[in-house]
PDB file of N, CA and C in Angstrom:
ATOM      1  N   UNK A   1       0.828  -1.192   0.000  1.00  0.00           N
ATOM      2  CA  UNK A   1       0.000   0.000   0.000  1.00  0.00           C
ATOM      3  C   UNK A   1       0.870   1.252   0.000  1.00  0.00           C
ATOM      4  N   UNK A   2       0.465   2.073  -0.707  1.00  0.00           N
ATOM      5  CA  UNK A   2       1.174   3.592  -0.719  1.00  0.00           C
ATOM      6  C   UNK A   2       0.947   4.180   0.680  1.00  0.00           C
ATOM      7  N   UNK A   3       2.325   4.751   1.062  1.00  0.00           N
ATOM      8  CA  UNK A   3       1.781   5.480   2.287  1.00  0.00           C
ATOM      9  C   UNK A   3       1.141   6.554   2.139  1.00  0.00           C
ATOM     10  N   UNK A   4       0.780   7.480   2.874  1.00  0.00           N
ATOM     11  CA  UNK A   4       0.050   8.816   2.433  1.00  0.00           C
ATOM     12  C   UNK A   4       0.445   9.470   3.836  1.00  0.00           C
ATOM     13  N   UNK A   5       1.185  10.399   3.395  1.00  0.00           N
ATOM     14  CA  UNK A   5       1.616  11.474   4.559  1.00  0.00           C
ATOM     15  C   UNK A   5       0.867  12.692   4.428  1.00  0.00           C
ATOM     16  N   UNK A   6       0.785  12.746   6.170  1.00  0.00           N
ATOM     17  CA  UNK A   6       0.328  13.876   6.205  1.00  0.00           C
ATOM     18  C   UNK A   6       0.780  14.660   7.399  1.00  0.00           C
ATOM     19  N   UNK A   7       1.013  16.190   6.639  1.00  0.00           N
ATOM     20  CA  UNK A   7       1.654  17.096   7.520  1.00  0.00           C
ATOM     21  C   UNK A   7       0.938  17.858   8.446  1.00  0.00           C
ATOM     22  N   UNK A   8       0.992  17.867   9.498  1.00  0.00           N
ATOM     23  CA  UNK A   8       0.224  18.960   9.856  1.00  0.00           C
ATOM     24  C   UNK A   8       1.180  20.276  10.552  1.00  0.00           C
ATOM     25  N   UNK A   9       0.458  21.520  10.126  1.00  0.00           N
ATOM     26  CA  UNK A   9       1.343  22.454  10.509  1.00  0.00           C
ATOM     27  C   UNK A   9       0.296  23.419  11.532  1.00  0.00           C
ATOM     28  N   UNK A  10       1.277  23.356  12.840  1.00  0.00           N
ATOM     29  CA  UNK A  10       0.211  24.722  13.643  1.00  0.00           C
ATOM     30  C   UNK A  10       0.285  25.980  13.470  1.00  0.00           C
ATOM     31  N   UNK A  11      -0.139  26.415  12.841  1.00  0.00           N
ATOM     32  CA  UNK A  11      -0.389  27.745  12.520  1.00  0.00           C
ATOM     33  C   UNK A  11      -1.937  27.913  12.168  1.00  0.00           C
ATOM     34  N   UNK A  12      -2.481  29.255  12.898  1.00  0.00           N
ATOM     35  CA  UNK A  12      -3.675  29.418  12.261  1.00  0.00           C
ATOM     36  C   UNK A  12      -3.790  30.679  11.185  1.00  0.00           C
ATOM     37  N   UNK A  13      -2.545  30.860  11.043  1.00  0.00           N
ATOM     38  CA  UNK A  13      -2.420  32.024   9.861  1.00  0.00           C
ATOM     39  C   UNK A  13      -2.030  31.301   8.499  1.00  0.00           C
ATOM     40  N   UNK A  14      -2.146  30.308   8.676  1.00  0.00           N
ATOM     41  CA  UNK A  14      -1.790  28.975   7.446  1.00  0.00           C
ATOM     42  C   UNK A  14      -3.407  29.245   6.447  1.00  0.00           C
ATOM     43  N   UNK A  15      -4.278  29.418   7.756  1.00  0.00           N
ATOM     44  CA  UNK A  15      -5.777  29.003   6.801  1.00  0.00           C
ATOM     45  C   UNK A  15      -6.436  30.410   6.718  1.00  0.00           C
ATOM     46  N   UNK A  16      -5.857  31.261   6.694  1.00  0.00           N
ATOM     47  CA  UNK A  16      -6.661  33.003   6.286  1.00  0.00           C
ATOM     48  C   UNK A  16      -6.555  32.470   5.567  1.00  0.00           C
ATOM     49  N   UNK A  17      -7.696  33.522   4.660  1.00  0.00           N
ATOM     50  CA  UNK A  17      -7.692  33.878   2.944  1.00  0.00           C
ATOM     51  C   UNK A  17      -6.899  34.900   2.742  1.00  0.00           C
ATOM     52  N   UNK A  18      -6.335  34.404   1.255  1.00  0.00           N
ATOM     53  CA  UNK A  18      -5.542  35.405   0.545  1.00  0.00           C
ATOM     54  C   UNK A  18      -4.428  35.236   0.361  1.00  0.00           C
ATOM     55  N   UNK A  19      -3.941  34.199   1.280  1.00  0.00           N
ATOM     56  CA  UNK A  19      -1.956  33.762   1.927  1.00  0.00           C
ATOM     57  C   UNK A  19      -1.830  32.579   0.994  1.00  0.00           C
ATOM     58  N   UNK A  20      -0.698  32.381   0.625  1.00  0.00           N
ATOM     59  CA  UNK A  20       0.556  31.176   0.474  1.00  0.00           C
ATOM     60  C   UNK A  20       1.264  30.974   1.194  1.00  0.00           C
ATOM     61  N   UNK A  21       1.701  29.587   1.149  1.00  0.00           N
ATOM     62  CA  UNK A  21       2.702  29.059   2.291  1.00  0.00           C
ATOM     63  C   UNK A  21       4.253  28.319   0.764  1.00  0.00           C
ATOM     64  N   UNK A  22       5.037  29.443   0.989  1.00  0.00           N
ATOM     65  CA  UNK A  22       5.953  29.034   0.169  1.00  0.00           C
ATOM     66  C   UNK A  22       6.743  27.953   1.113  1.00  0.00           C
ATOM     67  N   UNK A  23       7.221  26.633   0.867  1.00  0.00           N
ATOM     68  CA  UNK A  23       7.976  25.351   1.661  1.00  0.00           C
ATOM     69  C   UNK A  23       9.400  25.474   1.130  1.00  0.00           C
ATOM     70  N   UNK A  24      10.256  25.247   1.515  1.00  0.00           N
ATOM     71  CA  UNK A  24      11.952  25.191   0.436  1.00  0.00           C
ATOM     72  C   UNK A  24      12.595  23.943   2.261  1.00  0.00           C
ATOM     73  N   UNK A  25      13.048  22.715   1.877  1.00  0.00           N
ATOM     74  CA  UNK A  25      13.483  21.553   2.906  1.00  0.00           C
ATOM     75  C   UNK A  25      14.776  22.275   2.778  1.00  0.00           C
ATOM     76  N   UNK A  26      15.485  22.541   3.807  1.00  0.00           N
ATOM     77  CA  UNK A  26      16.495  22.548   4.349  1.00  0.00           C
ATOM     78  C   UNK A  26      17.125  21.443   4.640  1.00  0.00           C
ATOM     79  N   UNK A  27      17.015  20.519   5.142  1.00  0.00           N
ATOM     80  CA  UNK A  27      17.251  18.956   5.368  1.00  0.00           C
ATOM     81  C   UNK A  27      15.791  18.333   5.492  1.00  0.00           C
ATOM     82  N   UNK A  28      16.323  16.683   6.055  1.00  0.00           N
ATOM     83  CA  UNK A  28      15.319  15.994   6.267  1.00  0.00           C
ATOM     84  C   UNK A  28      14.201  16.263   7.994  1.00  0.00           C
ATOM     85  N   UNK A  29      14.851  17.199   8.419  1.00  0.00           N
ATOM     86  CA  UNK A  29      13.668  17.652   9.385  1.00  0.00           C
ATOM     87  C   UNK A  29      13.570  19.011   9.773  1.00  0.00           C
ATOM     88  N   UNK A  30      14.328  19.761   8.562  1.00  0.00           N
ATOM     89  CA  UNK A  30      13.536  21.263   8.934  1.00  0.00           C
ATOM     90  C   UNK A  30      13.678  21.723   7.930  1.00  0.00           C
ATOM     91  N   UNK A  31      12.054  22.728   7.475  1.00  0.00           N
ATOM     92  CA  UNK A  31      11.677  23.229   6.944  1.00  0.00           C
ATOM     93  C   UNK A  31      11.850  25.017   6.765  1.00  0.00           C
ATOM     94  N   UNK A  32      12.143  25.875   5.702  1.00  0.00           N
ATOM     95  CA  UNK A  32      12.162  27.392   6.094  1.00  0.00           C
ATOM     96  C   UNK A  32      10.678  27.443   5.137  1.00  0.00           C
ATOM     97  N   UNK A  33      10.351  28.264   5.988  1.00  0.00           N
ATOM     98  CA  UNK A  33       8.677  29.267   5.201  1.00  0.00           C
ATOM     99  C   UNK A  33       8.906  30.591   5.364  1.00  0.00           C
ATOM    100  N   UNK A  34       8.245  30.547   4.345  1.00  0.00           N
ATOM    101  CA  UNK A  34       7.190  31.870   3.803  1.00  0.00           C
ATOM    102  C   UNK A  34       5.825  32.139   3.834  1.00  0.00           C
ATOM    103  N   UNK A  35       5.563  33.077   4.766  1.00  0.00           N
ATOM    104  CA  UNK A  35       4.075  33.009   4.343  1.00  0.00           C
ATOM    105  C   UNK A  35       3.576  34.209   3.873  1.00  0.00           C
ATOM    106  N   UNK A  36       2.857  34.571   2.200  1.00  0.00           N
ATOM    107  CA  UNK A  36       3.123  35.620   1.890  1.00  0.00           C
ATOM    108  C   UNK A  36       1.162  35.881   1.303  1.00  0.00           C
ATOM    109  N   UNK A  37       0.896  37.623   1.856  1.00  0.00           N
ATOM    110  CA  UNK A  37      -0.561  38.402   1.527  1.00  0.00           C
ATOM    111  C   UNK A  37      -0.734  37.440   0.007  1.00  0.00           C
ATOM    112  N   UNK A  38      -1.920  37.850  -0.648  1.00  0.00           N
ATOM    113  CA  UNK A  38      -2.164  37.514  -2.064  1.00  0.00           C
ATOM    114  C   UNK A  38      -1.555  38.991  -2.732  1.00  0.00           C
ATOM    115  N   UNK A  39      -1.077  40.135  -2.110  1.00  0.00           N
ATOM    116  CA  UNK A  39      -0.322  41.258  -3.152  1.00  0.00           C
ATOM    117  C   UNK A  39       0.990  40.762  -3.274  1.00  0.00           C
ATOM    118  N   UNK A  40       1.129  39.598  -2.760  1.00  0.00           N
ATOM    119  CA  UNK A  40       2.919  39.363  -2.864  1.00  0.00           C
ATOM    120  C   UNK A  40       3.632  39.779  -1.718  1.00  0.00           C
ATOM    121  N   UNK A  41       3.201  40.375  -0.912  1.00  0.00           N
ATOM    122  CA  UNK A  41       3.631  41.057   0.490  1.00  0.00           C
ATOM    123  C   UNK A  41       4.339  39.957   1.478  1.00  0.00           C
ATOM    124  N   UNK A  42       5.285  39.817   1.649  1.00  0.00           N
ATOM    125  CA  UNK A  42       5.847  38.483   2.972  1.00  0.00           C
ATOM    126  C   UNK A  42       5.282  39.101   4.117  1.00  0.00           C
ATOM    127  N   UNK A  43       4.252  38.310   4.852  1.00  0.00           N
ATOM    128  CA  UNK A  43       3.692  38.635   6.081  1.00  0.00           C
ATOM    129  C   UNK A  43       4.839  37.594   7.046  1.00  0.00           C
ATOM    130  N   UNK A  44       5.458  36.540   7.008  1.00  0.00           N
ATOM    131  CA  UNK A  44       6.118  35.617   8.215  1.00  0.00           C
ATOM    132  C   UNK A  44       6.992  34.435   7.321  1.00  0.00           C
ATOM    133  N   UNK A  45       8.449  35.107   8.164  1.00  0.00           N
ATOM    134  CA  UNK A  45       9.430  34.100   7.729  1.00  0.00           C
ATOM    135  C   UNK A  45       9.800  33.299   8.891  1.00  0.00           C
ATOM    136  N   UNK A  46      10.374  31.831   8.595  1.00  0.00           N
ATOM    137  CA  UNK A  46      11.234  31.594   9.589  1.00  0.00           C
ATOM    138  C   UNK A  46      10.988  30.130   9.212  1.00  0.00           C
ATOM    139  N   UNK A  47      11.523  28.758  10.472  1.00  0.00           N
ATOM    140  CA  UNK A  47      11.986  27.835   9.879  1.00  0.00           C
ATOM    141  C   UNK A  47      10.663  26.405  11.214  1.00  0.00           C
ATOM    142  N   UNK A  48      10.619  25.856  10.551  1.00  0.00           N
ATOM    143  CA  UNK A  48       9.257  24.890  10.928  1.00  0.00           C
ATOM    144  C   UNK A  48      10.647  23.334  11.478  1.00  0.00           C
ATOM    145  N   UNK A  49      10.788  22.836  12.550  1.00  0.00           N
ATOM    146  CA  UNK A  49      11.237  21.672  12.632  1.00  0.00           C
ATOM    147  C   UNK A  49      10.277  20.191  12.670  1.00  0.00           C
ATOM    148  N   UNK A  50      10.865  19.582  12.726  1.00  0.00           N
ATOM    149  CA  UNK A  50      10.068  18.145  12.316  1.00  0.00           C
ATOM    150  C   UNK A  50       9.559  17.561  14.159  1.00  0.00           C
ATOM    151  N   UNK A  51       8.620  17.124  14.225  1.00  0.00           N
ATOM    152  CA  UNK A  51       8.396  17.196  15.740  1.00  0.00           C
ATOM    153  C   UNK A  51       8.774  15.349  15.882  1.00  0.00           C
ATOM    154  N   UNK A  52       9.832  15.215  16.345  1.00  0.00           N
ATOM    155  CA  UNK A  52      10.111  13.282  16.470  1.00  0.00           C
ATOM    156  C   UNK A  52       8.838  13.174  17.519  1.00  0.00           C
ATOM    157  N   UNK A  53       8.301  11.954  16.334  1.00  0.00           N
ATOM    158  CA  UNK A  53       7.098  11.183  16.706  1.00  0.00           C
ATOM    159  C   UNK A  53       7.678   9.360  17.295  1.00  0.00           C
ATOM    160  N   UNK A  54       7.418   9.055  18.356  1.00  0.00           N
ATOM    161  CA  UNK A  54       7.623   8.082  18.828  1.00  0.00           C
ATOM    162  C   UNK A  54       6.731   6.609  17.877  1.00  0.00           C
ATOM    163  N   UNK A  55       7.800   5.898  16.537  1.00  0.00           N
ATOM    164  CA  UNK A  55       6.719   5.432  16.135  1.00  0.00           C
ATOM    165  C   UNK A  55       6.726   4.037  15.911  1.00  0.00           C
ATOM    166  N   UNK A  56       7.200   3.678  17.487  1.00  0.00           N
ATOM    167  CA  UNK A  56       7.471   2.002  18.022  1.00  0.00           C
ATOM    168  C   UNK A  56       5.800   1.228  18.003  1.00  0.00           C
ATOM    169  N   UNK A  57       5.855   0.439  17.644  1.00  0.00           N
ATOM    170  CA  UNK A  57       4.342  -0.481  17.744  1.00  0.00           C
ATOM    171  C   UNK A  57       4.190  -0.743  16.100  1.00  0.00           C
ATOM    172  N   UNK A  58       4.224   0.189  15.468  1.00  0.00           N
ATOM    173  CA  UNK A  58       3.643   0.304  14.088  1.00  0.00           C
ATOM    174  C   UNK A  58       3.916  -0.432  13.307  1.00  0.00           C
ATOM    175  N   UNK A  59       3.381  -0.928  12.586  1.00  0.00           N
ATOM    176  CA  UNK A  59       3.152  -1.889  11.825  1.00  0.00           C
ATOM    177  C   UNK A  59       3.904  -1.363   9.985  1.00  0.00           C
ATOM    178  N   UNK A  60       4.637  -2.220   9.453  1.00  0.00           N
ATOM    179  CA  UNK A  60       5.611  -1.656   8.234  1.00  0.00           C
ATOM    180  C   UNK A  60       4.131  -1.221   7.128  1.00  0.00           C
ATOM    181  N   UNK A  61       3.187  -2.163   7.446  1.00  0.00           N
ATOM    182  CA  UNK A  61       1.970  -1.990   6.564  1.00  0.00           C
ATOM    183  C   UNK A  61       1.010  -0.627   6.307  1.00  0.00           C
ATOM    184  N   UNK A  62       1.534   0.025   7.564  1.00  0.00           N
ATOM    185  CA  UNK A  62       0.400   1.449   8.219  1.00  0.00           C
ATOM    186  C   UNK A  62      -0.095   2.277   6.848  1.00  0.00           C
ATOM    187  N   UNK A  63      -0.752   2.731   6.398  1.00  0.00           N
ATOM    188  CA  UNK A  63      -1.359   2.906   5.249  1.00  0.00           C
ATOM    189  C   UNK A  63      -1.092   4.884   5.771  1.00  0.00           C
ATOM    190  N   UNK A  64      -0.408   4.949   7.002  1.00  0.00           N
ATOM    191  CA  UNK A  64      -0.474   6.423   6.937  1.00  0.00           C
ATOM    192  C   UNK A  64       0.683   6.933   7.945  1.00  0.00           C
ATOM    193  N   UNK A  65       1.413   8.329   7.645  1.00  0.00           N
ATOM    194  CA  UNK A  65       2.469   8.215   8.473  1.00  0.00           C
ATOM    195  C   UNK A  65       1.866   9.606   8.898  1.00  0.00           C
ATOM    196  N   UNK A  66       1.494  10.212  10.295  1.00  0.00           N
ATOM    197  CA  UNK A  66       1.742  11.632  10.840  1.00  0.00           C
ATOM    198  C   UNK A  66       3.130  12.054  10.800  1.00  0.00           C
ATOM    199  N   UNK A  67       3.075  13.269  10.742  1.00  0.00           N
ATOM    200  CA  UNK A  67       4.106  14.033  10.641  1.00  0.00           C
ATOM    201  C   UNK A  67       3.721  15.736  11.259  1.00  0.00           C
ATOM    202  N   UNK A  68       4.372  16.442  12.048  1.00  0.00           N
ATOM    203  CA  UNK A  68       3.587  17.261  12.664  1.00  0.00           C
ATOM    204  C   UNK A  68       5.489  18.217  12.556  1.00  0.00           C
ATOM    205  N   UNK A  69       5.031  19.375  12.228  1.00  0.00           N
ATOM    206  CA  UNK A  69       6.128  20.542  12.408  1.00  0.00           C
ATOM    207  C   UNK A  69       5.793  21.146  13.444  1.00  0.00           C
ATOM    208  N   UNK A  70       6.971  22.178  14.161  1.00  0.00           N
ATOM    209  CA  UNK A  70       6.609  23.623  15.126  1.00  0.00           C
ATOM    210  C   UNK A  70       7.482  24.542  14.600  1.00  0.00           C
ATOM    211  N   UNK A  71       7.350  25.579  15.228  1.00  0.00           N
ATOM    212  CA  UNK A  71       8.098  26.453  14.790  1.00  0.00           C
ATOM    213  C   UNK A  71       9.428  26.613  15.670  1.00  0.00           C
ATOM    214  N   UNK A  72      10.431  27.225  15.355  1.00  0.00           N
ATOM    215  CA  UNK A  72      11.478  26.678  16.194  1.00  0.00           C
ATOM    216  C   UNK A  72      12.852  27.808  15.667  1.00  0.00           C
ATOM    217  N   UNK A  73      13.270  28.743  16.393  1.00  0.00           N
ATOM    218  CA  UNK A  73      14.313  30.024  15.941  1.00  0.00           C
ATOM    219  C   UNK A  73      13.767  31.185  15.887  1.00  0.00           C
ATOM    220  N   UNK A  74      14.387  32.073  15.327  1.00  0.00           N
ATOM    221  CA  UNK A  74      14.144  33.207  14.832  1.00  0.00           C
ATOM    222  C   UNK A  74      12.672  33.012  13.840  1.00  0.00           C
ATOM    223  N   UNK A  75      11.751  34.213  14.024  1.00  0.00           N
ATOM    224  CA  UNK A  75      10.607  34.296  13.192  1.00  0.00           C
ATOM    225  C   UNK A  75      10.695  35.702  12.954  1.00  0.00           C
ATOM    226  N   UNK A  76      10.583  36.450  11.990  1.00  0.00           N
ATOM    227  CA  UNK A  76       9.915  37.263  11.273  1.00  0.00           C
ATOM    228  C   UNK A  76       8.555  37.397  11.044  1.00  0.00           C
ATOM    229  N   UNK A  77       7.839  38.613  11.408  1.00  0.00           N
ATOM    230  CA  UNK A  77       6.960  38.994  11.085  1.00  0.00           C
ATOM    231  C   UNK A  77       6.743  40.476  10.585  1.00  0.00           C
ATOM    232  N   UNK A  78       5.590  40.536   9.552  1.00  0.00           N
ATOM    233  CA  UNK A  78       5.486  41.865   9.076  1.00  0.00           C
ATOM    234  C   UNK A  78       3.811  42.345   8.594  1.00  0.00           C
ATOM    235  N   UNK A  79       3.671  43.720   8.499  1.00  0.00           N
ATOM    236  CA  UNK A  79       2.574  43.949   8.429  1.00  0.00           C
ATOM    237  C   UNK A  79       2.391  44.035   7.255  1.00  0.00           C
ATOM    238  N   UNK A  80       1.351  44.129   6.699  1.00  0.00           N
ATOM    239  CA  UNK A  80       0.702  44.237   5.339  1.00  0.00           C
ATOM    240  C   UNK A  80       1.362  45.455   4.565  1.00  0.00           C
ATOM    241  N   UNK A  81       1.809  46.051   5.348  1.00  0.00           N
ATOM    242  CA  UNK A  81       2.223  47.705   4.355  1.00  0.00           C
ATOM    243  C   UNK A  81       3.926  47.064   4.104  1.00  0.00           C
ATOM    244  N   UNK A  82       4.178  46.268   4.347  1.00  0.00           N
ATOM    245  CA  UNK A  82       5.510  45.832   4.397  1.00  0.00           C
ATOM    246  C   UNK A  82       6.700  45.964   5.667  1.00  0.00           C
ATOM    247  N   UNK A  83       5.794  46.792   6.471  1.00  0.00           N
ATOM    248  CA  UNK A  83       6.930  47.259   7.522  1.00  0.00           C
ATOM    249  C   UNK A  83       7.272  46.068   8.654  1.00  0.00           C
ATOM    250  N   UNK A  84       8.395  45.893   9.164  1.00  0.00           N
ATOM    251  CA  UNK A  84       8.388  44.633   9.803  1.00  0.00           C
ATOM    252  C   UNK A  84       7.275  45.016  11.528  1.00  0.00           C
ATOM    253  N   UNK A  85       6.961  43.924  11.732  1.00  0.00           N
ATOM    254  CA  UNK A  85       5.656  43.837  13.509  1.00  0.00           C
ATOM    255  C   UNK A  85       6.639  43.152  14.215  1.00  0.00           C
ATOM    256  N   UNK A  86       7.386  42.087  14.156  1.00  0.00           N
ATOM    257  CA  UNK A  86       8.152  41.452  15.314  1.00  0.00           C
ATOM    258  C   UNK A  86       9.154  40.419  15.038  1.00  0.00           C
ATOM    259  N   UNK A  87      10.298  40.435  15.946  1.00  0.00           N
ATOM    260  CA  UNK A  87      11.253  39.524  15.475  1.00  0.00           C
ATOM    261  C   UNK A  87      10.723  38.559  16.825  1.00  0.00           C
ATOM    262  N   UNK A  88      10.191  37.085  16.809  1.00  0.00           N
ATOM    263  CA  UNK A  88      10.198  36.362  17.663  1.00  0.00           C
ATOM    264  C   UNK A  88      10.809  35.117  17.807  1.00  0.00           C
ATOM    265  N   UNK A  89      11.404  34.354  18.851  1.00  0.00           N
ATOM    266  CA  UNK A  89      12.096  33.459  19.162  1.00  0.00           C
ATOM    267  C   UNK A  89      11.387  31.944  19.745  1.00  0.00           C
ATOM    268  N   UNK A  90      11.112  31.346  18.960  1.00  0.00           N
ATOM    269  CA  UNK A  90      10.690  30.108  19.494  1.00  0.00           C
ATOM    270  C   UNK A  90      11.298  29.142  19.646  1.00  0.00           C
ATOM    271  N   UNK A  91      10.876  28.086  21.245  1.00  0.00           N
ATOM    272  CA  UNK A  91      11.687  26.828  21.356  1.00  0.00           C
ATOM    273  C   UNK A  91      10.917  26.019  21.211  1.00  0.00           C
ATOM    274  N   UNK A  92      10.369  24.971  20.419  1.00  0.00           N
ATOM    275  CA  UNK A  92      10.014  23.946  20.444  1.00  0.00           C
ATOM    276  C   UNK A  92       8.390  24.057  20.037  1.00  0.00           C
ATOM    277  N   UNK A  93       8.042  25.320  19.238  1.00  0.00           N
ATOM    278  CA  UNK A  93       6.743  26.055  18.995  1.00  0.00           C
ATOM    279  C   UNK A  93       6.386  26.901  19.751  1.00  0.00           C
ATOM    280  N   UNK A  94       7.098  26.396  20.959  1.00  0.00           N
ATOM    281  CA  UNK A  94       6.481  28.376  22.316  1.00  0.00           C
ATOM    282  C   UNK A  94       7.292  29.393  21.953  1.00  0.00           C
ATOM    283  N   UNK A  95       6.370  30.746  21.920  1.00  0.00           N
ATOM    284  CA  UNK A  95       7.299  31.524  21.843  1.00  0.00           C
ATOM    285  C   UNK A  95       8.111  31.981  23.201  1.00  0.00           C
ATOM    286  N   UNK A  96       9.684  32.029  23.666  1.00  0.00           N
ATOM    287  CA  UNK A  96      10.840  31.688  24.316  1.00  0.00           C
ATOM    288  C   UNK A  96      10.476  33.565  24.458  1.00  0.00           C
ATOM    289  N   UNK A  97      10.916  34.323  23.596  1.00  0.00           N
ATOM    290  CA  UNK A  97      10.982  35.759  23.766  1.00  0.00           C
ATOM    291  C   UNK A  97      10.649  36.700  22.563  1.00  0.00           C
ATOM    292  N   UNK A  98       9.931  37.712  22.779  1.00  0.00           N
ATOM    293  CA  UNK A  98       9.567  39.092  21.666  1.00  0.00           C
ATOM    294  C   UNK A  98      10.463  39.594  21.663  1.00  0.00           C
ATOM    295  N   UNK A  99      11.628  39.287  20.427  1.00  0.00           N
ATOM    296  CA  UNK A  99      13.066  40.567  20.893  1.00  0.00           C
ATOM    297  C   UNK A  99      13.123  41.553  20.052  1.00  0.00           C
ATOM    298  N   UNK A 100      12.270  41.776  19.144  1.00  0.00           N
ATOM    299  CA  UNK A 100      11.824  43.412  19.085  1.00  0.00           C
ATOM    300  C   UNK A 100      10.706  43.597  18.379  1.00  0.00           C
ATOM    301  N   UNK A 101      10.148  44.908  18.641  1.00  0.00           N
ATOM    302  CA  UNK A 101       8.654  44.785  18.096  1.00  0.00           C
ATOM    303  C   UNK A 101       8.513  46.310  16.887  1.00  0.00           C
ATOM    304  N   UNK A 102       7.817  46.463  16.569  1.00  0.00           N
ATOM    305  CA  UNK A 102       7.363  47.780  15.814  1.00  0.00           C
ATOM    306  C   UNK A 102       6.051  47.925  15.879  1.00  0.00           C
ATOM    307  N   UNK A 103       5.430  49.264  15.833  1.00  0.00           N
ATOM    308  CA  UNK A 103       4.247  49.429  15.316  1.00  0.00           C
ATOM    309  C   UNK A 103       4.079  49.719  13.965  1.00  0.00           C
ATOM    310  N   UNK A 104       2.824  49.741  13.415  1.00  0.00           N
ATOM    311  CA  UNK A 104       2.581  49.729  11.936  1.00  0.00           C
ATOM    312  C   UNK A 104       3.433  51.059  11.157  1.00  0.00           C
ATOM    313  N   UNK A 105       3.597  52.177  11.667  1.00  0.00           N
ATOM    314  CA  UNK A 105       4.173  53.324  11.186  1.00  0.00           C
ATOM    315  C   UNK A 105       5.372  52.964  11.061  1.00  0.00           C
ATOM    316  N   UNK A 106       6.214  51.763  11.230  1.00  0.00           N
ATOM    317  CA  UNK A 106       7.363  51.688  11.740  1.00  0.00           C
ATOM    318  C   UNK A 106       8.449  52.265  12.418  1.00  0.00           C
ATOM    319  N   UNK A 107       7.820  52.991  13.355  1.00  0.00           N
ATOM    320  CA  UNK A 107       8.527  53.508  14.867  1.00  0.00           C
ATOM    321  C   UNK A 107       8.172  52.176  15.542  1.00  0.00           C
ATOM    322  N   UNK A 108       9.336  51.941  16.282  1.00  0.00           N
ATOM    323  CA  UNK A 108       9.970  51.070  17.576  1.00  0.00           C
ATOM    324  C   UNK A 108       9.226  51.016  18.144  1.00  0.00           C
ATOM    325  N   UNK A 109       8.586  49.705  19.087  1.00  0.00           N
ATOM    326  CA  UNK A 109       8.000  49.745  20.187  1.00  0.00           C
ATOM    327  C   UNK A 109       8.977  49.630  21.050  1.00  0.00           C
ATOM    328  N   UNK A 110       8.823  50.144  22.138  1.00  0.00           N
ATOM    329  CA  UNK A 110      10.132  50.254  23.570  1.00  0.00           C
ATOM    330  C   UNK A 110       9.710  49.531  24.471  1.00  0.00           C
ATOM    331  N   UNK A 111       8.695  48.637  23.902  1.00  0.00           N
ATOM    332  CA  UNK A 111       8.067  47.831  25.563  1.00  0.00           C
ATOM    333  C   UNK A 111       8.606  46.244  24.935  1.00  0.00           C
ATOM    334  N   UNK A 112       9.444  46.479  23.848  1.00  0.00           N
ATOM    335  CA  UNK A 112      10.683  45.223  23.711  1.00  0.00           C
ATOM    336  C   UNK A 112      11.566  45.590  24.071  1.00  0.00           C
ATOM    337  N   UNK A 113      13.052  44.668  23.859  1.00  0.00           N
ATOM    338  CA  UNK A 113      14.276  44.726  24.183  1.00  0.00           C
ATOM    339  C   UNK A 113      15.016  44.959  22.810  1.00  0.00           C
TER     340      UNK A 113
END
């Protein structure tokens, strides 16, 4: 039987309207994205790791393999006008720290580091 993988990615900015999710594999367990407006605008960069799934019991036959990413490093984010909203740091999909922010005008927010 063919396997049939399936990815799942947490993000709920994956399923707005209007976005693409550009994929490019870095290796075999991490991923860099893009996720870009429908004007072409990059709203969120950064890099998706492979989440090791414990997958003792299973049978060579399994007709299906999970596969589940998080987010994991440096993230980029930006607003629709192009100006960057936040550089954030995730470990293991939590975000770890906001290490700098902007508002939409792109003046600095100071209530980052």
């Amino acid at each position: 039987m063919k396997s049939i993988i399936l990815t799942i990615v947490f993000f709920t900015t994956l399923f707005a309207k209007g976005q693409d999710t550009l994929r490019r594999m870095i290796n075999s367990n991490t991923i860099e994205q893009t996720i870009v407006s429908n004007n072409g605008q990059i709203l969120e960069q950064g890099k998706l790791k492979l989440l090791p799934i414990n997958r003792t019991g299973m049978r060579d036959n399994n007709s299906s393999i999970l596969e589940a990413f998080y987010r994991d490093g440096k993230w980029v984010e930006y607003y629709q006008n192009g100006n960057k909203k936040r550089v954030v740091i995730y470990e293991k999909g939590l975000i770890k720290k906001v290490r700098r922010s902007w508002k939409e005008n792109g003046a600095r927010d100071k209530t980052t580091h």
